[in-house]
N, C-alpha and C. Protein backbone atom coordinates (compact mmCIF):
# COMPACT_ATOMS: atom_id res chain seq x y z
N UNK A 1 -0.90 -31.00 -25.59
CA UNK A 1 0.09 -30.01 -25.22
C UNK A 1 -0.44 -29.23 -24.01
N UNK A 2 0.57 -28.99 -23.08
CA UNK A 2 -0.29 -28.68 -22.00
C UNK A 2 0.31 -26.82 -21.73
N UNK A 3 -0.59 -26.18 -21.11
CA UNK A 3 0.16 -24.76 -21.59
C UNK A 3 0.75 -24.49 -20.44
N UNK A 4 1.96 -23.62 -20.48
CA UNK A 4 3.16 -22.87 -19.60
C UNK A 4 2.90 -22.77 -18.18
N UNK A 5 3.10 -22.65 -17.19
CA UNK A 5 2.29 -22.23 -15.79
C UNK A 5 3.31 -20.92 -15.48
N UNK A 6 2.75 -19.80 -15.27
CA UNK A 6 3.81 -18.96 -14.80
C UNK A 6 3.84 -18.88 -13.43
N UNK A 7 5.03 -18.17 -12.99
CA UNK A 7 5.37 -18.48 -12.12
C UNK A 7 4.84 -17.11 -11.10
N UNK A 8 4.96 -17.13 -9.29
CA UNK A 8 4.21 -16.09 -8.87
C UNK A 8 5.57 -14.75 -8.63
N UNK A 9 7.22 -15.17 -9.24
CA UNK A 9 8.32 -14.52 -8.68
C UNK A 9 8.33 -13.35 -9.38
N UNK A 10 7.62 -12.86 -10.51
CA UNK A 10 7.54 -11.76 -11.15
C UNK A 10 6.78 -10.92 -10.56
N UNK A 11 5.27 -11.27 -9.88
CA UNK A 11 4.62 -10.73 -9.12
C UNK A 11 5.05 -10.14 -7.84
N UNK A 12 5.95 -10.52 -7.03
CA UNK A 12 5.93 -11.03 -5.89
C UNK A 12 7.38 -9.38 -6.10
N UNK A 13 7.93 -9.17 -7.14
CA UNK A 13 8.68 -8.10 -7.45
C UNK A 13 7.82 -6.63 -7.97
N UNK A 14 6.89 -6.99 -8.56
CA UNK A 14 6.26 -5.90 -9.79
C UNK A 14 4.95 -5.50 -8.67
N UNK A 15 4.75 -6.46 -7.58
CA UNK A 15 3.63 -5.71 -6.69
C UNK A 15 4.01 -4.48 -5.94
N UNK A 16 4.98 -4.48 -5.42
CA UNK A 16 5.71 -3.48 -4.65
C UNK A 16 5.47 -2.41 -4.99
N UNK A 17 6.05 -2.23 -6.48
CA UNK A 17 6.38 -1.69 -7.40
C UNK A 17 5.24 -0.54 -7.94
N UNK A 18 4.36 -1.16 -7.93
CA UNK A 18 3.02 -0.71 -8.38
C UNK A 18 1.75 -0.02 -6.96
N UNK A 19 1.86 -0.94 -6.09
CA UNK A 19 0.98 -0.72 -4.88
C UNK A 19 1.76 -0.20 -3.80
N UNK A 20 3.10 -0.15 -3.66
CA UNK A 20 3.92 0.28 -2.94
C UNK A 20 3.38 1.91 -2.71
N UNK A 21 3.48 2.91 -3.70
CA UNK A 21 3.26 4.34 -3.51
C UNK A 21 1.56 4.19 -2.88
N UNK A 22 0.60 3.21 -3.57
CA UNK A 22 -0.77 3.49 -3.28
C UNK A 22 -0.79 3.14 -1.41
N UNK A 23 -0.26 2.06 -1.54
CA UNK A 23 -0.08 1.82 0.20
C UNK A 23 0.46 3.27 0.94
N UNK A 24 1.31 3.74 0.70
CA UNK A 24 2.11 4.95 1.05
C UNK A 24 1.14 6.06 1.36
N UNK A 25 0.46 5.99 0.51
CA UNK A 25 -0.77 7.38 0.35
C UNK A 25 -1.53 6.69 1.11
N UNK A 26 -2.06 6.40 1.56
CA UNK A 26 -3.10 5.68 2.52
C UNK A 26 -2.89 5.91 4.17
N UNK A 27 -1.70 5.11 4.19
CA UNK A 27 -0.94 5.10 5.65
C UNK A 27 -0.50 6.94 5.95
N UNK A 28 -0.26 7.32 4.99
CA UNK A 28 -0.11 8.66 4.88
C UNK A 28 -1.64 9.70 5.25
N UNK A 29 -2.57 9.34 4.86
CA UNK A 29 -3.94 9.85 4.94
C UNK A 29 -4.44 9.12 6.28
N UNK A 30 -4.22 8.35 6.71
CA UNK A 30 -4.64 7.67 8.11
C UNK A 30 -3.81 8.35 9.15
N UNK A 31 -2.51 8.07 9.04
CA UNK A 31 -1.64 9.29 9.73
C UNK A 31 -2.11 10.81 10.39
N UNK A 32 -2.49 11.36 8.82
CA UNK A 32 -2.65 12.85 9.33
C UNK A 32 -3.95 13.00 9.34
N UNK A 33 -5.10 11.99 8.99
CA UNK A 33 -6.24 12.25 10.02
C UNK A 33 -6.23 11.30 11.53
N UNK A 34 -5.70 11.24 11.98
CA UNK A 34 -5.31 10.44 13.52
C UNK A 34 -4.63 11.72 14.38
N UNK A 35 -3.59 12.37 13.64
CA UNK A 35 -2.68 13.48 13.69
C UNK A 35 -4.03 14.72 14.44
N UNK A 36 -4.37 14.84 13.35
CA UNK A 36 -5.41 16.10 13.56
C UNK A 36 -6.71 15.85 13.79
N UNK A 37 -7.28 14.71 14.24
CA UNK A 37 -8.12 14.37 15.53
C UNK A 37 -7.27 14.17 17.08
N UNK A 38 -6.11 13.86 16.87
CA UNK A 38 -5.86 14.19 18.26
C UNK A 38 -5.30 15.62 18.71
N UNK A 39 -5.07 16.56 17.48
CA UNK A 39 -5.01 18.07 18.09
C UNK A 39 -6.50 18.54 18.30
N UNK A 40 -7.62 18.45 17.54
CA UNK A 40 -8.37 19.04 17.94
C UNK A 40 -9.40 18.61 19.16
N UNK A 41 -9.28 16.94 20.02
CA UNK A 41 -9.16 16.97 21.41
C UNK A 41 -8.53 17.39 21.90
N UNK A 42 -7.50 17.64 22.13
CA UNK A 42 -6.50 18.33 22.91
C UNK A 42 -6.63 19.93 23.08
N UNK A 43 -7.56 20.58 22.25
CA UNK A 43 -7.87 21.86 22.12
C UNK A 43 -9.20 21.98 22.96
């Protein structure tokens, strides 16, 4: 008997889902330190 193979289309929905906000916070923290290294050259 050979066992089930699942498939990757559940993933490929439920990643988003999950890493979506962590991605968010990141790009978000790269942002506003890029942000406020280029005000304080500019000062």
């Amino acid at each position: 008997m050979t066992p089930p193979l699942a498939h990757a289309g559940h993933v490929l929905i439920e990643l988003p889902i999950y890493l979506g906000p962590v991605v968010l916070l990141v790009v978000w923290f790269k942002l506003n330190d890029w942000r406020e290294r280029r005000k304080r050259e500019r000062e």
